[in-house]
C-alpha atoms as a PDB file:
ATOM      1  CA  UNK A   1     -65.970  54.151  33.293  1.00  0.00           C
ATOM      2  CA  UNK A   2     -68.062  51.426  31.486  1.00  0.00           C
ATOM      3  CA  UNK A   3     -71.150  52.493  33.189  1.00  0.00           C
ATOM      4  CA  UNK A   4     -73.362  55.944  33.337  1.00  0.00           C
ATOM      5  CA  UNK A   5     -74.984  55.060  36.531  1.00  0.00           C
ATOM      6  CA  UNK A   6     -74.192  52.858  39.157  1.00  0.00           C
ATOM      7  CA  UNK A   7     -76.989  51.694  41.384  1.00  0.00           C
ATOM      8  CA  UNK A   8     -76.905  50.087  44.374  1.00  0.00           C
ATOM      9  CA  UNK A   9     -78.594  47.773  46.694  1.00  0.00           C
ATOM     10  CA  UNK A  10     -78.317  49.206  50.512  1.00  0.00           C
ATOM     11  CA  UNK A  11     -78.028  46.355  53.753  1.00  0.00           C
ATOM     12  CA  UNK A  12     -75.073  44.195  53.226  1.00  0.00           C
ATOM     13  CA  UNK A  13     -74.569  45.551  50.092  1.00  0.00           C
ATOM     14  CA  UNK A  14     -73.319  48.996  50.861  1.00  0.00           C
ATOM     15  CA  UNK A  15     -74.064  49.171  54.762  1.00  0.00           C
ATOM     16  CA  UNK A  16     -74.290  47.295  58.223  1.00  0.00           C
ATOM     17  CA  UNK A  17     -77.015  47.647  60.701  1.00  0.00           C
ATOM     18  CA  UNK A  18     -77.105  43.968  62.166  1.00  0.00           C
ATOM     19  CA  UNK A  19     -77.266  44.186  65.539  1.00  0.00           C
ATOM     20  CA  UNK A  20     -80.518  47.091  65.702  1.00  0.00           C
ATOM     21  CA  UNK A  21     -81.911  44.904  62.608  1.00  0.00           C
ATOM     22  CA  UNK A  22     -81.793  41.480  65.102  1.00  0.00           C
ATOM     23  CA  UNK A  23     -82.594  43.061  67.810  1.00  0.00           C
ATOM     24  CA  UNK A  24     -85.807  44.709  65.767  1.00  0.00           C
ATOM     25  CA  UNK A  25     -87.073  40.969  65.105  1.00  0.00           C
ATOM     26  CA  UNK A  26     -86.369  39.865  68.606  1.00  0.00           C
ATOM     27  CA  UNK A  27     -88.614  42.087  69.947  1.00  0.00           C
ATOM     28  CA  UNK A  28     -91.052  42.199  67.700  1.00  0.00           C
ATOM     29  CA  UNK A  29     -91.240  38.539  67.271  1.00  0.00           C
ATOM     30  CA  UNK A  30     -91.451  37.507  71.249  1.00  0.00           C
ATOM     31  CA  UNK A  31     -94.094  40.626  71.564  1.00  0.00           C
ATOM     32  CA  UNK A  32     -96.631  38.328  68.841  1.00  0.00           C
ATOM     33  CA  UNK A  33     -95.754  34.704  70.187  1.00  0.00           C
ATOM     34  CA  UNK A  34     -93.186  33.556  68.326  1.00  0.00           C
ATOM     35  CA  UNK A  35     -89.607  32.414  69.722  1.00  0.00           C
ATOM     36  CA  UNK A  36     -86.575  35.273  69.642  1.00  0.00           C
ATOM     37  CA  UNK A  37     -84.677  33.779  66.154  1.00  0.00           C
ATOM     38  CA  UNK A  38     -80.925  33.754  66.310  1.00  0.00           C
ATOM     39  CA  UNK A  39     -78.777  36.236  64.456  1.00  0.00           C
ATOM     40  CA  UNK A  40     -78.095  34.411  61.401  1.00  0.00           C
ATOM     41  CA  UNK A  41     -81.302  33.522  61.310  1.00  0.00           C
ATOM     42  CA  UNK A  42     -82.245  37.102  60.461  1.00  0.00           C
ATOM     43  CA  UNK A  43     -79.394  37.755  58.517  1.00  0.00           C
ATOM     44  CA  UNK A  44     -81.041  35.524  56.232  1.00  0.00           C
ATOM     45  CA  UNK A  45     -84.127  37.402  55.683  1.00  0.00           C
ATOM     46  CA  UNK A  46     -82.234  40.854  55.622  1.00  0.00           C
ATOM     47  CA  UNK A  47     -83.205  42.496  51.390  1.00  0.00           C
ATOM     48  CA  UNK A  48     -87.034  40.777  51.777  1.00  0.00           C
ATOM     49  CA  UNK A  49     -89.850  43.207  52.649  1.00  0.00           C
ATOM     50  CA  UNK A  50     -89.977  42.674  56.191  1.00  0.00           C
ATOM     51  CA  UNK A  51     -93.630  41.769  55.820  1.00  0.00           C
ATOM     52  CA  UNK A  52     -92.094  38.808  53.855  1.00  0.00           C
ATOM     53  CA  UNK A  53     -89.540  38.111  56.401  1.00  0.00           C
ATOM     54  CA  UNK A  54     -92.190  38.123  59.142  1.00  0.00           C
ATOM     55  CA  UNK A  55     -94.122  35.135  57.076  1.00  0.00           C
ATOM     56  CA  UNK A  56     -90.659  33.241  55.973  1.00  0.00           C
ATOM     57  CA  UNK A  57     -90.008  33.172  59.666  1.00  0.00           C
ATOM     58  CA  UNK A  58     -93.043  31.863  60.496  1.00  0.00           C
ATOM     59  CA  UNK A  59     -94.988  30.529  58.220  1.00  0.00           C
ATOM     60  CA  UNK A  60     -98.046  33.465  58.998  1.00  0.00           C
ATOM     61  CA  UNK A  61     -99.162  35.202  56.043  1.00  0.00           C
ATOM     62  CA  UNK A  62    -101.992  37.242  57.963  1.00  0.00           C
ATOM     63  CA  UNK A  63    -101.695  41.018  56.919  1.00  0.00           C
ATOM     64  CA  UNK A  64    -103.073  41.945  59.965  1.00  0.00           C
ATOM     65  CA  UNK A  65     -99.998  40.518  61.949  1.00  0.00           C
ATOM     66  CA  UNK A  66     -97.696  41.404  59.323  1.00  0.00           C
ATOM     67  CA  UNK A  67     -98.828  44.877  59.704  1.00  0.00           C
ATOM     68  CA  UNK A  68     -98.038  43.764  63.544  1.00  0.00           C
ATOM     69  CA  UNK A  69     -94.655  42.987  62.746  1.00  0.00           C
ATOM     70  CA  UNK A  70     -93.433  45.844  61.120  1.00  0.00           C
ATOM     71  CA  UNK A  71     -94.784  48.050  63.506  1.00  0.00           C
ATOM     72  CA  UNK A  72     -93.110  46.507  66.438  1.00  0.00           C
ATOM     73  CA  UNK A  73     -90.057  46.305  64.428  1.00  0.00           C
ATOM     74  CA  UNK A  74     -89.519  49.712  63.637  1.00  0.00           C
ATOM     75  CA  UNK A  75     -90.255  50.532  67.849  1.00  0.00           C
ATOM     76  CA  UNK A  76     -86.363  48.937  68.159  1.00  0.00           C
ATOM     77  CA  UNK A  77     -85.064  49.287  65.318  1.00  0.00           C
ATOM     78  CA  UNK A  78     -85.686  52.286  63.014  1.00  0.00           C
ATOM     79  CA  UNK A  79     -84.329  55.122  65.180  1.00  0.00           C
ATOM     80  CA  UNK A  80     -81.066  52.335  65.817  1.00  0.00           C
ATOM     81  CA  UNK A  81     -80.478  52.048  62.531  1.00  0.00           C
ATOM     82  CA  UNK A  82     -80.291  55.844  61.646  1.00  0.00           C
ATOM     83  CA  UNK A  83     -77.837  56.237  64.551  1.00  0.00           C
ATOM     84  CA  UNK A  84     -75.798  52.914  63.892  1.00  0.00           C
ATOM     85  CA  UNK A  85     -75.372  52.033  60.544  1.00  0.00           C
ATOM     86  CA  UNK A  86     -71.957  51.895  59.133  1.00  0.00           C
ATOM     87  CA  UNK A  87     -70.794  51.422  56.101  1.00  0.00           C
ATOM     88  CA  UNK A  88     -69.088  48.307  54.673  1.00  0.00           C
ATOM     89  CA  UNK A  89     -64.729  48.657  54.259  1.00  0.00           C
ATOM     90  CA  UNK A  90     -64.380  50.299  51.190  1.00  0.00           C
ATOM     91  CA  UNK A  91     -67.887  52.210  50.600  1.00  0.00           C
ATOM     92  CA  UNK A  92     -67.241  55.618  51.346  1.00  0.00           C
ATOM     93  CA  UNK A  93     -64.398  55.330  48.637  1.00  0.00           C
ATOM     94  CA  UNK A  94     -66.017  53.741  46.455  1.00  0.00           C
ATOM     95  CA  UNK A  95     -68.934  56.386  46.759  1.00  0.00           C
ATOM     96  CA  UNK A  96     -66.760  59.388  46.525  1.00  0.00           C
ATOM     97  CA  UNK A  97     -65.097  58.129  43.326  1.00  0.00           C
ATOM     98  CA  UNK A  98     -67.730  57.565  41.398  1.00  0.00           C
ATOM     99  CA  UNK A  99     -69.015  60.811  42.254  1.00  0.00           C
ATOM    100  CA  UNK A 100     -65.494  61.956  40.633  1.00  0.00           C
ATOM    101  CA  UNK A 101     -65.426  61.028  37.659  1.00  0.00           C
ATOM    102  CA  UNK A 102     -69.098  62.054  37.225  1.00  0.00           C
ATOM    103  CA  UNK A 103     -71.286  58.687  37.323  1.00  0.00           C
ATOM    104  CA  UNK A 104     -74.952  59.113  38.608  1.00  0.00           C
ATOM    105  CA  UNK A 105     -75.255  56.746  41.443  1.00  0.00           C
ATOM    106  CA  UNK A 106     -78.797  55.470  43.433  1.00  0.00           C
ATOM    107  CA  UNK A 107     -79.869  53.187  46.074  1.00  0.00           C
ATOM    108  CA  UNK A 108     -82.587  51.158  45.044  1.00  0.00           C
ATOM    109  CA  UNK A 109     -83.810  49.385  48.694  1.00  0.00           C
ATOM    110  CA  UNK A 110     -86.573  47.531  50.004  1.00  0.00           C
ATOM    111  CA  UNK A 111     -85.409  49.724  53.582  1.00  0.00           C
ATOM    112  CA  UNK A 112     -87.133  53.143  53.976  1.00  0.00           C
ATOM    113  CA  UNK A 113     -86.030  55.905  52.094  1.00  0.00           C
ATOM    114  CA  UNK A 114     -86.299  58.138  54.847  1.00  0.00           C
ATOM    115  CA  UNK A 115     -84.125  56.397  57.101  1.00  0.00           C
ATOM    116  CA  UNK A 116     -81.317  55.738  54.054  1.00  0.00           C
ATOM    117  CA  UNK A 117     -80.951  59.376  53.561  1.00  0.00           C
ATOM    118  CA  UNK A 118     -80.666  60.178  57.097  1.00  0.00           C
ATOM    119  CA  UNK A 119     -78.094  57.573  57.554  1.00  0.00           C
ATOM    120  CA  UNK A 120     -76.467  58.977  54.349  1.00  0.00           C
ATOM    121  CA  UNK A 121     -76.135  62.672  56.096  1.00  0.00           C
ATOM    122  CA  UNK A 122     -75.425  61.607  59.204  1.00  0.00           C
ATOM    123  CA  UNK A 123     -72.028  59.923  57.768  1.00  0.00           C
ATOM    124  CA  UNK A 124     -71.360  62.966  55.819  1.00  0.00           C
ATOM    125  CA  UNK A 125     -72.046  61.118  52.504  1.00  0.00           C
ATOM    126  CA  UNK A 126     -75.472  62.030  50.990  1.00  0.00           C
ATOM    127  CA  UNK A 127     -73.752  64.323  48.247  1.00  0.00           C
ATOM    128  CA  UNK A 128     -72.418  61.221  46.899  1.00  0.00           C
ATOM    129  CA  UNK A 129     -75.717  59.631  45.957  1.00  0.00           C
ATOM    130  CA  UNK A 130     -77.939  61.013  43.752  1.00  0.00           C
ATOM    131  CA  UNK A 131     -81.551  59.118  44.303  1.00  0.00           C
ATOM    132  CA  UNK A 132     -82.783  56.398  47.088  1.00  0.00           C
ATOM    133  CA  UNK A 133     -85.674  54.842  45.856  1.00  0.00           C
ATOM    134  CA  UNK A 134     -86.848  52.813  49.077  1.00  0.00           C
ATOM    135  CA  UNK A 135     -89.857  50.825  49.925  1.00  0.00           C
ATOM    136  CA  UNK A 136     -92.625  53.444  49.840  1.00  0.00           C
ATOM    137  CA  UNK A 137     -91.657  54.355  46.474  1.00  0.00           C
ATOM    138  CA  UNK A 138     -92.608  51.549  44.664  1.00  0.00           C
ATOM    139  CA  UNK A 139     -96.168  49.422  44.947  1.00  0.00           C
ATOM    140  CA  UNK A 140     -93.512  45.971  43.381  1.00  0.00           C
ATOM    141  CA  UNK A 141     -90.459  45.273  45.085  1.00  0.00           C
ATOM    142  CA  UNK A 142     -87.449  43.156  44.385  1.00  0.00           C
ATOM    143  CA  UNK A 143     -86.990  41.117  41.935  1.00  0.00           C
ATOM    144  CA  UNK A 144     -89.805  42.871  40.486  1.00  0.00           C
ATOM    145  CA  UNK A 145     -87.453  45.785  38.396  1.00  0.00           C
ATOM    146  CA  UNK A 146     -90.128  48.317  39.378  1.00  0.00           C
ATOM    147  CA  UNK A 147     -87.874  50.282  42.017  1.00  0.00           C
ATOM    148  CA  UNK A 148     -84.456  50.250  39.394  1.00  0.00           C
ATOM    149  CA  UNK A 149     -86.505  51.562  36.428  1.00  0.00           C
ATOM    150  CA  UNK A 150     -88.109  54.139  38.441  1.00  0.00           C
ATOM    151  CA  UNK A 151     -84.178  55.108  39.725  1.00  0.00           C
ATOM    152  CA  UNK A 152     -83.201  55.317  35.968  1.00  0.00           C
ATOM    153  CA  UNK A 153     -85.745  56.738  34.714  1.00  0.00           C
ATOM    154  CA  UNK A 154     -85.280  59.722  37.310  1.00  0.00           C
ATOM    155  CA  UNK A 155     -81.786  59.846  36.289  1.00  0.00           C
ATOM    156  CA  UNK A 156     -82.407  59.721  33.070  1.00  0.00           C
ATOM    157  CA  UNK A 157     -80.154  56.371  32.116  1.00  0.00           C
ATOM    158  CA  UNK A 158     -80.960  53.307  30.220  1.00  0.00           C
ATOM    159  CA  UNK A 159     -80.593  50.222  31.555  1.00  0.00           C
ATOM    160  CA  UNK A 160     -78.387  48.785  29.256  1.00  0.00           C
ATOM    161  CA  UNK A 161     -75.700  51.468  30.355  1.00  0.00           C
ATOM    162  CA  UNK A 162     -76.474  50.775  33.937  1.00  0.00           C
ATOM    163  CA  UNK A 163     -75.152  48.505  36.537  1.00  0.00           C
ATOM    164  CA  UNK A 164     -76.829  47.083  39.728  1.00  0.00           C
ATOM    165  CA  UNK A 165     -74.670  45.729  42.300  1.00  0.00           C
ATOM    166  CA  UNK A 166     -76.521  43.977  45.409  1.00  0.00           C
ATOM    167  CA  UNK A 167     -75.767  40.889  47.670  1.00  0.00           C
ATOM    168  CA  UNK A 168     -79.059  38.997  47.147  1.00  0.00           C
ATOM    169  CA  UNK A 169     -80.958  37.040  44.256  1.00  0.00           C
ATOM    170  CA  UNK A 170     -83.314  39.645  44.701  1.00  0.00           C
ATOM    171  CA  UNK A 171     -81.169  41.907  43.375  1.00  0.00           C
ATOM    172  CA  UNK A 172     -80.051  40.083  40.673  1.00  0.00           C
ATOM    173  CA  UNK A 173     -83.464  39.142  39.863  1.00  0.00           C
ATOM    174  CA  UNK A 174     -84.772  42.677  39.410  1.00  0.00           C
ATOM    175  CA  UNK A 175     -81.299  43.287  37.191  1.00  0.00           C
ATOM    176  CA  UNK A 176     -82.258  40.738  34.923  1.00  0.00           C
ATOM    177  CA  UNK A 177     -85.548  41.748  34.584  1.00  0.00           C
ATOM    178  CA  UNK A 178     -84.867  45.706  34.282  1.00  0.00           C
ATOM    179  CA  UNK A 179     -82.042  44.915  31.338  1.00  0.00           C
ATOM    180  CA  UNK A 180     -79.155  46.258  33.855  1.00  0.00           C
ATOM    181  CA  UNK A 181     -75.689  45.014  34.229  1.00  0.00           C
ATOM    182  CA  UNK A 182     -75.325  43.135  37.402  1.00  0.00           C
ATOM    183  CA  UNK A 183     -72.577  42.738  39.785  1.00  0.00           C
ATOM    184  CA  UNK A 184     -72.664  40.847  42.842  1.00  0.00           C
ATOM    185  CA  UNK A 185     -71.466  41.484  46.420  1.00  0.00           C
ATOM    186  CA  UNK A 186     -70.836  38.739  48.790  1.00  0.00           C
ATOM    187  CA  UNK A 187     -71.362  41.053  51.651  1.00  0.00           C
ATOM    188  CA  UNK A 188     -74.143  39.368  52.913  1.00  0.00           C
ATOM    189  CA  UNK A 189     -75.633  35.310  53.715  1.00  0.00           C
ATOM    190  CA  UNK A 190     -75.773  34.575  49.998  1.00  0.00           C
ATOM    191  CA  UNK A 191     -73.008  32.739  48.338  1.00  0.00           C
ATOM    192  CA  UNK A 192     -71.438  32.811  45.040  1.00  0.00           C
ATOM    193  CA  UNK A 193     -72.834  29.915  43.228  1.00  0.00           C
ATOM    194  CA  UNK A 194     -76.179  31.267  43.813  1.00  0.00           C
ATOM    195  CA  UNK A 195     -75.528  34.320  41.617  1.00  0.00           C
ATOM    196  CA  UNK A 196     -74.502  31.884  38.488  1.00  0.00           C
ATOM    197  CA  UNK A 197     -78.044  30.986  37.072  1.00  0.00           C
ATOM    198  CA  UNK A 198     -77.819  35.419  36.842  1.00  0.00           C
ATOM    199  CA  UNK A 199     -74.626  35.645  35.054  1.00  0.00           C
ATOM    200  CA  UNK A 200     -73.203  38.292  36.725  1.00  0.00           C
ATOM    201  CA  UNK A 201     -70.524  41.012  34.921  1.00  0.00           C
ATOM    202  CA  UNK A 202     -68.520  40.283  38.279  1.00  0.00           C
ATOM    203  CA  UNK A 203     -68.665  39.054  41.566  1.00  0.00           C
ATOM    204  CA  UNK A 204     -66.734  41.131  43.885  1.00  0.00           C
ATOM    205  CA  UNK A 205     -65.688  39.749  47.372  1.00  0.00           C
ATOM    206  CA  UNK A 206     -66.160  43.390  49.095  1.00  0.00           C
ATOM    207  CA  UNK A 207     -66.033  46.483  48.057  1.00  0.00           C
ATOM    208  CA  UNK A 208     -62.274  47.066  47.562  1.00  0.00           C
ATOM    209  CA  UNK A 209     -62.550  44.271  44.982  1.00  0.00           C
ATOM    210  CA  UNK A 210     -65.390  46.531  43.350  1.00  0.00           C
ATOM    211  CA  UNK A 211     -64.045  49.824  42.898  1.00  0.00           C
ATOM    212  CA  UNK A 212     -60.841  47.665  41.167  1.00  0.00           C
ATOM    213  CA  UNK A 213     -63.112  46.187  38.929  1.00  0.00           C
ATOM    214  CA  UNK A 214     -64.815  49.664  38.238  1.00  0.00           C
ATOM    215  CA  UNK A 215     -61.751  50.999  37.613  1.00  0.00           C
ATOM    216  CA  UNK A 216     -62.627  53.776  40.669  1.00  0.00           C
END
């Protein structure tokens, strides 16, 4: 393993939780005003603070209704997602053998850390994962490398012996800026090209293609 942690980015990059996600905005959205936005539509925002999604959906940067937003939000969608998420093909293998051969792993999320590590024990895999750092943990989020310092500081890696692997620019963003290796995961909206201005170590199609690469 060329690695002594492996940290991870959590929606799209690891997990699935569309439909309670859209459904989260829909309600939350038509409750303040706004139209219902389609599903990819929100897929798009999924990795931004959903403050920050609230205001790239509508062009309101009030507090006070982003504050709104994220309350009505979590109404639909927080107990949904603890019951619903999945995991991507390939992610509770790639998980378990890292854990194997004895590499610290973390999720480093702009989601709730709460409602990560429930999801985590409700699929029978939180003894895979060593740390979530999630939103409340941090006061800077992505690409800001607050949250992925804080996760290797914890565990006691430096970055250069780290890798990050997400499915946003976010993510490579707060790589770059944290001194990590990056790898990319085209589970998500964003596409390949974007990640080249990053130079990614890899960019792996799904997570089958990223255990190969890790050699797990």
């Amino acid at each position: 393993m060329m690695f002594q942690a492996v940290c991870f980015d959590f929606d799209y990059t690891l997990a699935d939780c569309t439909d309670s996600i859209v459904d989260g905005f829909r309600h939350a959205l038509t409750t303040l005003g706004w139209p219902a936005p389609d599903r990819d539509t929100v897929r798009g925002t999924v990795g931004f603070l959903l403050e920050d999604s609230y205001s790239m959906l509508t062009g309101d940067l009030d507090p006070e209704n982003q504050a709104k937003f994220r309350a009505l939000f979590s109404e639909v969608a927080t107990e949904r997602q603890r019951r619903e998420t999945v995991l991507l093909p390939g992610g509770e293998e790639l998980l378990r053998g890292l854990k194997a051969q004895g590499v610290k792993v973390a999720i480093v999320s702009t989601k709730r850390g709460d409602t990560i590590q429930i999801i985590l024990e409700r699929l029978g895999m939180a003894e895979t994962v060593d740390l979530v750092v999630g939103s409340a943990d941090v006061t800077r989020h992505k690409p800001d490398p607050e949250g992925l310092l804080l996760a290797l500081g914890r565990l006691g890696v430096k970055p250069g012996n780290a890798l990050f692997c997400g499915d946003t620019v976010l993510d490579a963003g707060a790589a770059k800026n944290a001194g990590t290796h990056f790898a990319a995961v085209l589970g998500g909206t964003t596409q390949a090209d974007a990640f080249a201005r990053f130079s990614p170590d890899h960019i792996s199609p799904d997570l089958w293609d990223l255990a190969r690469w890790l050699e797990v």
